[in-house]
PDB file of N, CA and C in Angstrom:
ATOM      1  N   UNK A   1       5.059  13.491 -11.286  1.00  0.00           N
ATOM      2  CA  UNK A   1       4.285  12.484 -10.598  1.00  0.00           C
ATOM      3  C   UNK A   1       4.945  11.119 -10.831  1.00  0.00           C
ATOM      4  N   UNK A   2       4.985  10.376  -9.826  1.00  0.00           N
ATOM      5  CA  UNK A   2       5.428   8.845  -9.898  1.00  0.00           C
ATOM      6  C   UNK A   2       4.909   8.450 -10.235  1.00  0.00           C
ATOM      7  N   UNK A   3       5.081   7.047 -11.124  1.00  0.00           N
ATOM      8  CA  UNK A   3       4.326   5.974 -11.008  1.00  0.00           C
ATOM      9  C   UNK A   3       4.231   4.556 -10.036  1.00  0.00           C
ATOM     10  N   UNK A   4       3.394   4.234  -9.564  1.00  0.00           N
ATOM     11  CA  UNK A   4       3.819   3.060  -8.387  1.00  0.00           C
ATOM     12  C   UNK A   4       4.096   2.001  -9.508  1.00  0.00           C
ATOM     13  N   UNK A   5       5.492   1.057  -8.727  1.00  0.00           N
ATOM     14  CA  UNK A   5       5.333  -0.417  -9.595  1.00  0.00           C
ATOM     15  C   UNK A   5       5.408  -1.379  -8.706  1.00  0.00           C
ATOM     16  N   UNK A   6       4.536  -1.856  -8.296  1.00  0.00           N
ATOM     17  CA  UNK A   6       4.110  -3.650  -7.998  1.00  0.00           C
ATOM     18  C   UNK A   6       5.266  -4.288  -7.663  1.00  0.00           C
ATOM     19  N   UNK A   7       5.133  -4.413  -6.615  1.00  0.00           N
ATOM     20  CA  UNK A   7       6.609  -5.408  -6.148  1.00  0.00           C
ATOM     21  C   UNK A   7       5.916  -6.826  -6.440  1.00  0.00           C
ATOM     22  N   UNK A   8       7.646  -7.745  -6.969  1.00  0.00           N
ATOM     23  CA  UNK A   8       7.141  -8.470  -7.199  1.00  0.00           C
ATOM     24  C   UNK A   8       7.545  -9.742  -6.268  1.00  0.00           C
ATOM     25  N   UNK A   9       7.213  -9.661  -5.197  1.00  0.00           N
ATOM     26  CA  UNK A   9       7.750 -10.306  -3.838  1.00  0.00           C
ATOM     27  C   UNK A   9       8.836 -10.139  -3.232  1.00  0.00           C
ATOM     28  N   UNK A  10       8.904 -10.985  -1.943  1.00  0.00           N
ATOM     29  CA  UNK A  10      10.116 -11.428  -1.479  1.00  0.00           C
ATOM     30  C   UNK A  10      11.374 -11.743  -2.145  1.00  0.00           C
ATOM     31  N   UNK A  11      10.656 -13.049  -2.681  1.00  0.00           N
ATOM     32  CA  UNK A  11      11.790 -13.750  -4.060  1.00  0.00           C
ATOM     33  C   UNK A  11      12.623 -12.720  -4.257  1.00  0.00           C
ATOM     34  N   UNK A  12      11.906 -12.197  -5.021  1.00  0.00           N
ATOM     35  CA  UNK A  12      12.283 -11.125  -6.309  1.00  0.00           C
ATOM     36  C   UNK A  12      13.066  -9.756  -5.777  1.00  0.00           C
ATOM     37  N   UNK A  13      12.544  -9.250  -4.392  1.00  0.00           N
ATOM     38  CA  UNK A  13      13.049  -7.936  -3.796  1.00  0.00           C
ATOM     39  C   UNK A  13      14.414  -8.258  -3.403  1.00  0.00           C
ATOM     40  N   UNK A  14      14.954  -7.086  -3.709  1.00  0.00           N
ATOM     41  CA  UNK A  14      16.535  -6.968  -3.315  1.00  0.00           C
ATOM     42  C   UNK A  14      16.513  -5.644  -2.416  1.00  0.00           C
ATOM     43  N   UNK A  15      16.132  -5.888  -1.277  1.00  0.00           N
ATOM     44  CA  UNK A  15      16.231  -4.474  -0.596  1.00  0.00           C
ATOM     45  C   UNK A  15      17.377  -3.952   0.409  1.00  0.00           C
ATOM     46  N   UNK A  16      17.694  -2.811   0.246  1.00  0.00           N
ATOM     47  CA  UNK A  16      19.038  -2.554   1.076  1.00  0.00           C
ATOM     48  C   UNK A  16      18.604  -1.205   2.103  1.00  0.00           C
ATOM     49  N   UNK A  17      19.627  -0.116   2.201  1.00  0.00           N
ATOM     50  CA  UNK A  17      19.554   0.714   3.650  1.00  0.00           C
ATOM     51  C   UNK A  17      18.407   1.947   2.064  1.00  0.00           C
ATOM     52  N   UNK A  18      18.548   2.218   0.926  1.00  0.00           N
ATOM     53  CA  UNK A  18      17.893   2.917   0.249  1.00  0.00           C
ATOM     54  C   UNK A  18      16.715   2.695  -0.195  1.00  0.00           C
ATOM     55  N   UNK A  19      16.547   1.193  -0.359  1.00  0.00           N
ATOM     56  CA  UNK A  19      15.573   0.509  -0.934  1.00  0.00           C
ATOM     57  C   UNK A  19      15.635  -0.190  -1.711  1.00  0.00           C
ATOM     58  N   UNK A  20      14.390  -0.976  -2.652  1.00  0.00           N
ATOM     59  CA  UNK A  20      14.302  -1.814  -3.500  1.00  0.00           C
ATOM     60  C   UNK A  20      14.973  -1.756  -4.878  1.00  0.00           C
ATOM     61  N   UNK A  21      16.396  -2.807  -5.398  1.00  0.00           N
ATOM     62  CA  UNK A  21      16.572  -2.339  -6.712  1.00  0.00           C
ATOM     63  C   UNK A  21      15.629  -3.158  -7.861  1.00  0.00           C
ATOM     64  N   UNK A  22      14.264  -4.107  -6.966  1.00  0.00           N
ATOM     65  CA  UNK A  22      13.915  -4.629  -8.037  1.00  0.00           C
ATOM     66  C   UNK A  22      12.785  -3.101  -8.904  1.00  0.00           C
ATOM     67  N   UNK A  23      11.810  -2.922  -7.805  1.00  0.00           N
ATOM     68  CA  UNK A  23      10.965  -2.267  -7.851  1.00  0.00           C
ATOM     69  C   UNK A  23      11.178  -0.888  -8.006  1.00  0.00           C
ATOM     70  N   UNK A  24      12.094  -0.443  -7.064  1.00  0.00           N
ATOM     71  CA  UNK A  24      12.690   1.392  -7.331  1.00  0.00           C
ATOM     72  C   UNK A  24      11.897   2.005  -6.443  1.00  0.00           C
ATOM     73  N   UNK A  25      11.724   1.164  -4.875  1.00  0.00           N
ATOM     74  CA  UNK A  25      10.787   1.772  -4.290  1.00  0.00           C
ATOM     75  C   UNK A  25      11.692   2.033  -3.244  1.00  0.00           C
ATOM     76  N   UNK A  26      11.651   3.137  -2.593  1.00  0.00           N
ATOM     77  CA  UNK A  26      12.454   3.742  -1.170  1.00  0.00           C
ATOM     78  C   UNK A  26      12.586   2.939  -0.071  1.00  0.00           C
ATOM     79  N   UNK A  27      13.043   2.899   0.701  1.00  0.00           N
ATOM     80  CA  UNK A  27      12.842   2.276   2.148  1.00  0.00           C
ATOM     81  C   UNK A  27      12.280   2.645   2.772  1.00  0.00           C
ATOM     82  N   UNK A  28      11.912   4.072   2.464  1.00  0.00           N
ATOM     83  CA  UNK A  28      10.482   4.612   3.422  1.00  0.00           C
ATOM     84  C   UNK A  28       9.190   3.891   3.142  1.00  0.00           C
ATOM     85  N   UNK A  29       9.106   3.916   1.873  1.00  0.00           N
ATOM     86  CA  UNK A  29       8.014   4.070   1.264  1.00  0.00           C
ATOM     87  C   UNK A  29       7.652   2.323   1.301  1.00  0.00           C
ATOM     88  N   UNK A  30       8.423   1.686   1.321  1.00  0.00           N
ATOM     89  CA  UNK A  30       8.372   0.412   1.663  1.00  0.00           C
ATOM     90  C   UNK A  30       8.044   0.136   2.832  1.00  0.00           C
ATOM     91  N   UNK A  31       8.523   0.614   3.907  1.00  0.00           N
ATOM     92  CA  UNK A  31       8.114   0.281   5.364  1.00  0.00           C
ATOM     93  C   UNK A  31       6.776   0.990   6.117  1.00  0.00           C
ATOM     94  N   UNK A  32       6.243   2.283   5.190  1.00  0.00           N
ATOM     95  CA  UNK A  32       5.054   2.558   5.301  1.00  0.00           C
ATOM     96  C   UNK A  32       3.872   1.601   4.564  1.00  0.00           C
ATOM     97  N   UNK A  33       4.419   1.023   3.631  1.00  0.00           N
ATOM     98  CA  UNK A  33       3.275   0.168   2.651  1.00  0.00           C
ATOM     99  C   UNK A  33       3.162  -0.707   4.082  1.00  0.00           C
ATOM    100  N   UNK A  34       4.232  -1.697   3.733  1.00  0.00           N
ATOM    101  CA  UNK A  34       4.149  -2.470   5.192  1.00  0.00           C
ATOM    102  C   UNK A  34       3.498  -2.111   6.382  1.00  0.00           C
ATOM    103  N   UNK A  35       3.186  -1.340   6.620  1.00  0.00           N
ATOM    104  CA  UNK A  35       2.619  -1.056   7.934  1.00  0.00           C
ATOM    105  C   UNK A  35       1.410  -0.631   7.736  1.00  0.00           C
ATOM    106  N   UNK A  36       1.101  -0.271   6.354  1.00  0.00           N
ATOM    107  CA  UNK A  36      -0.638   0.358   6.110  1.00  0.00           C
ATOM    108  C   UNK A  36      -0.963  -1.316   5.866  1.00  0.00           C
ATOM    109  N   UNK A  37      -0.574  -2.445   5.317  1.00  0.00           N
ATOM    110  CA  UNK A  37      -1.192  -3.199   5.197  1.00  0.00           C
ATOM    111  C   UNK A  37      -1.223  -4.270   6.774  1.00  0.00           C
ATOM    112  N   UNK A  38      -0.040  -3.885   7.270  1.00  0.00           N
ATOM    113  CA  UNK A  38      -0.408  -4.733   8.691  1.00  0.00           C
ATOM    114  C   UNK A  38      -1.731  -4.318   9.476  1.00  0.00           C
ATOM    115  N   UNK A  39      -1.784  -3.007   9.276  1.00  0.00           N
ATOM    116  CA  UNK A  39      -2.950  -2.383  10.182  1.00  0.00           C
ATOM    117  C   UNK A  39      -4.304  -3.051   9.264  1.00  0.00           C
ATOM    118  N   UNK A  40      -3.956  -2.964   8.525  1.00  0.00           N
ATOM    119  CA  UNK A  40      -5.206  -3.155   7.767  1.00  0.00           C
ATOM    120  C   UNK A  40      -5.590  -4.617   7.979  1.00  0.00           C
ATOM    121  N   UNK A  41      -4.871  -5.870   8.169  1.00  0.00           N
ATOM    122  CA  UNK A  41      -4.817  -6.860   8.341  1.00  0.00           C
ATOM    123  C   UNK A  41      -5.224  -7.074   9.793  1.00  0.00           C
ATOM    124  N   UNK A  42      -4.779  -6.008  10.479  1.00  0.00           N
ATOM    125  CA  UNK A  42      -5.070  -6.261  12.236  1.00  0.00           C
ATOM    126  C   UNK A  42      -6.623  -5.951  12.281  1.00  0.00           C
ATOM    127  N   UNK A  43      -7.292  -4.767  12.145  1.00  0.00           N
ATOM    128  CA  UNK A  43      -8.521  -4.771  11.488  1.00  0.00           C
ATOM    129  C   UNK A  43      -9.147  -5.536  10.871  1.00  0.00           C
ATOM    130  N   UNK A  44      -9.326  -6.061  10.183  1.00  0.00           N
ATOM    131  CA  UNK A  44      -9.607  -7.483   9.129  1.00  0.00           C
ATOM    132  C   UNK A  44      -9.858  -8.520  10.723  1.00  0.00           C
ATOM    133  N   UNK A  45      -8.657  -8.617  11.374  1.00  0.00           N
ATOM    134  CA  UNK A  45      -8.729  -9.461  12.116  1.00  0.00           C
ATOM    135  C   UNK A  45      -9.579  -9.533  12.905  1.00  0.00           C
ATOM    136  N   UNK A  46      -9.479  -8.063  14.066  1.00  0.00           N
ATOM    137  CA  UNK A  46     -10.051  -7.591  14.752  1.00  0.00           C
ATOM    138  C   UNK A  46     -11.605  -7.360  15.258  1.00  0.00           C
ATOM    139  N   UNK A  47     -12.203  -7.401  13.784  1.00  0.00           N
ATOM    140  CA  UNK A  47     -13.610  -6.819  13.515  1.00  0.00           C
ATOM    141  C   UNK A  47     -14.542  -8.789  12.862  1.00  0.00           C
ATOM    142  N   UNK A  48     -13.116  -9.691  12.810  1.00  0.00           N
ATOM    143  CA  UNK A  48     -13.425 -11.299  12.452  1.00  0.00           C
ATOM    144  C   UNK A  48     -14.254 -10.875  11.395  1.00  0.00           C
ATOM    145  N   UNK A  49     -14.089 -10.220   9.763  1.00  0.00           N
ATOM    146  CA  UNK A  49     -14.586 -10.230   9.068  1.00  0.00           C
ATOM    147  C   UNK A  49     -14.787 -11.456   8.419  1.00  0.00           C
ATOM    148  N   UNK A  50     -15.446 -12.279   7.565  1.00  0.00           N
ATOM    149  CA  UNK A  50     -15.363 -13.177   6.797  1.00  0.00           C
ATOM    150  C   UNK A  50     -15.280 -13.102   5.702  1.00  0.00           C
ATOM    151  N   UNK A  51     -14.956 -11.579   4.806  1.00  0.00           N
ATOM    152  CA  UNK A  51     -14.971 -11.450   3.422  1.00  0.00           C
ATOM    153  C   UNK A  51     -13.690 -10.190   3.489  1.00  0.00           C
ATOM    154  N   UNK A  52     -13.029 -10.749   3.665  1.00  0.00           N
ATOM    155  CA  UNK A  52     -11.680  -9.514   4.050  1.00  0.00           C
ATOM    156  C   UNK A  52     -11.552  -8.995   2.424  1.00  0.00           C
ATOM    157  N   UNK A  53     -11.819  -9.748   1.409  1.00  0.00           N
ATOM    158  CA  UNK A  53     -11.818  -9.355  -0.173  1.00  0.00           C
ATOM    159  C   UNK A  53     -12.644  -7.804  -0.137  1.00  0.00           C
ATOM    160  N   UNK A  54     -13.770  -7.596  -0.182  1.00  0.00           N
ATOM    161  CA  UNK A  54     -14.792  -6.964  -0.002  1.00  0.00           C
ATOM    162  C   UNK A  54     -14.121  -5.401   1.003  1.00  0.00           C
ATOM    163  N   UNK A  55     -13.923  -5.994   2.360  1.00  0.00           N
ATOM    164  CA  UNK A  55     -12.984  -4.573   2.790  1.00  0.00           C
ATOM    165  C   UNK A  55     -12.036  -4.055   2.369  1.00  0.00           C
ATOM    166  N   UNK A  56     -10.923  -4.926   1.855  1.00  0.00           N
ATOM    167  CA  UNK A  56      -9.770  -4.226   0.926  1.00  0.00           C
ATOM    168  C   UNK A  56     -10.240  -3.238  -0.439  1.00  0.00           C
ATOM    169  N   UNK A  57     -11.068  -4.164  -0.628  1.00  0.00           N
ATOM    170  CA  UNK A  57     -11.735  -3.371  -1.935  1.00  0.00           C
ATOM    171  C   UNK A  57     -12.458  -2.237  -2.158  1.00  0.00           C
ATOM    172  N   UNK A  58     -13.098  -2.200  -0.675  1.00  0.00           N
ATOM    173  CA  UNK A  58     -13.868  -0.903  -0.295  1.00  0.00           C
ATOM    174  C   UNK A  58     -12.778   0.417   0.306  1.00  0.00           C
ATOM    175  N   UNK A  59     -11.427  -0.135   0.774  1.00  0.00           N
ATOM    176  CA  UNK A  59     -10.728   0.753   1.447  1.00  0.00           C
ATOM    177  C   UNK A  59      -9.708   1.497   0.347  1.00  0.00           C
ATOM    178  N   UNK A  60      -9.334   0.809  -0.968  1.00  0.00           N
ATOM    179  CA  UNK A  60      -8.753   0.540  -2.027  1.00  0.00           C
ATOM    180  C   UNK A  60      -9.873   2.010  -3.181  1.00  0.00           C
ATOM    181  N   UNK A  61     -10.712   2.119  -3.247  1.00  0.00           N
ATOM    182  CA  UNK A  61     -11.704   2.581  -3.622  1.00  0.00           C
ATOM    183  C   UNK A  61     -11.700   3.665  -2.710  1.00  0.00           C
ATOM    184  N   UNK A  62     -12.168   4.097  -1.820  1.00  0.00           N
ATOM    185  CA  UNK A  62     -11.737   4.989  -0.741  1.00  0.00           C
ATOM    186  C   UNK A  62     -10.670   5.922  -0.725  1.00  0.00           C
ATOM    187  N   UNK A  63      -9.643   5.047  -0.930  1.00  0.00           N
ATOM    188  CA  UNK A  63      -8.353   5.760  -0.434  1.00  0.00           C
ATOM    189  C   UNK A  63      -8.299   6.577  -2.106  1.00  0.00           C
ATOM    190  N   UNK A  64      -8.174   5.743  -3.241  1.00  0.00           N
ATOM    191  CA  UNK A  64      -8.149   6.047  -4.335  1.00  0.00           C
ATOM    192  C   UNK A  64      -9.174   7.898  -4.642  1.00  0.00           C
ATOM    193  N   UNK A  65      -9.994   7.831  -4.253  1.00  0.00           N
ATOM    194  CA  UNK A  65     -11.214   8.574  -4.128  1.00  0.00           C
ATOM    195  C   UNK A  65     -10.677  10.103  -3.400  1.00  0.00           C
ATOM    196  N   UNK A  66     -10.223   9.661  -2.415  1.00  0.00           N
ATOM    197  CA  UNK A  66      -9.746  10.827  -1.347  1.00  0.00           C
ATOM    198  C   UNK A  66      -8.339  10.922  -1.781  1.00  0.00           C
ATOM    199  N   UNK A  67      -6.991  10.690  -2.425  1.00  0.00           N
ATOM    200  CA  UNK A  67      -6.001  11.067  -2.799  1.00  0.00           C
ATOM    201  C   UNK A  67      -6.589  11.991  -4.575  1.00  0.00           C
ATOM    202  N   UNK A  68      -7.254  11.684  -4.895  1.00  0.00           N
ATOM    203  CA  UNK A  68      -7.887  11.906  -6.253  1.00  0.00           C
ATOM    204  C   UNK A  68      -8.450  14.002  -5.833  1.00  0.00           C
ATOM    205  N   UNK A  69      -9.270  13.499  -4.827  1.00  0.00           N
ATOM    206  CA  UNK A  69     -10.029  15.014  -4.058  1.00  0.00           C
ATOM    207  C   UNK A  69      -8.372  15.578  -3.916  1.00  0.00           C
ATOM    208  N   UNK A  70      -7.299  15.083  -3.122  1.00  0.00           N
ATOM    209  CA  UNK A  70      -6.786  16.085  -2.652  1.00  0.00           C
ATOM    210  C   UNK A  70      -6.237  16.221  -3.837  1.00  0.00           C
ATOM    211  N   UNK A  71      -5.369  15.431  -4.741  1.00  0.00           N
ATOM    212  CA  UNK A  71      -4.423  16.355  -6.152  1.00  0.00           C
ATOM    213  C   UNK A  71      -5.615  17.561  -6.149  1.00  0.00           C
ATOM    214  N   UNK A  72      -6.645  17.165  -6.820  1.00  0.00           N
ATOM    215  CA  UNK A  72      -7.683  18.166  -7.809  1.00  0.00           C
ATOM    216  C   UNK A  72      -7.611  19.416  -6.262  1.00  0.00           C
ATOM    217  N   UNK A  73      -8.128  19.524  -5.739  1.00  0.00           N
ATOM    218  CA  UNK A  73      -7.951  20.850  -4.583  1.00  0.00           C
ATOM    219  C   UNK A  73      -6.367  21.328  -4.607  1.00  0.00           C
ATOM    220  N   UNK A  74      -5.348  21.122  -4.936  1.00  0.00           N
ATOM    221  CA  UNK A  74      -4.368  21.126  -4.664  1.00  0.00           C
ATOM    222  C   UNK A  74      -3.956  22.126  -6.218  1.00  0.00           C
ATOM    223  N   UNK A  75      -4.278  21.304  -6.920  1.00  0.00           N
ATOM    224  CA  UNK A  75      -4.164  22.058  -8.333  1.00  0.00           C
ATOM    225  C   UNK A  75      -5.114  23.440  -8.689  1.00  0.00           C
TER     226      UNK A  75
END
C-alpha cells in the first residue's frame, strides 16, 4: 500500500513526462488529482455554494468512507 504525500505546490513541484521528483507522485496520478479537484470546484461553483469548506469536507469524509468499504470487501 502507498502512502499519499502532500504536494507541496507549484514552487516546490518539479514535474516532468513521469512525474513529480518533489512529491514521488506519477503523472497520472497527478493529472487525475487535478481534475477531481477541478470538477469539484466546477460544482462548488455551479450549485453558488457559500460554504465550499463544509462540501469539501463532506466529500473528503465520503470518499474516505467508500475507499475504506471497498479495501475491507476486497480483503
Amino acid at each position: 500500500m502507498a502512502k499519499f504525500v502532500r504536494c507541496r505546490g507549484k514552487a516546490y513541484c518539479v514535474e516532468d513526462t513521469r512525474g513529480c521528483r518533489t512529491c514521488g507522485r506519477s503523472r497520472s496520478e497527478i493529472d487525475s488529482t487535478r481534475s477531481l479537484v477541478a470538477q469539484a470546484a466546477q460544482l462548488i461553483l455551479e450549485q453558488d455554494y457559500d460554504n465550499p469548506g463544509e462540501f469539501t469536507s463532506y466529500l473528503a469524509e465520503k470518499i474516505a468512507r467508500k475507499a475504506r468499504h471497498a479495501r475491507d470487501a476486497d480483503s
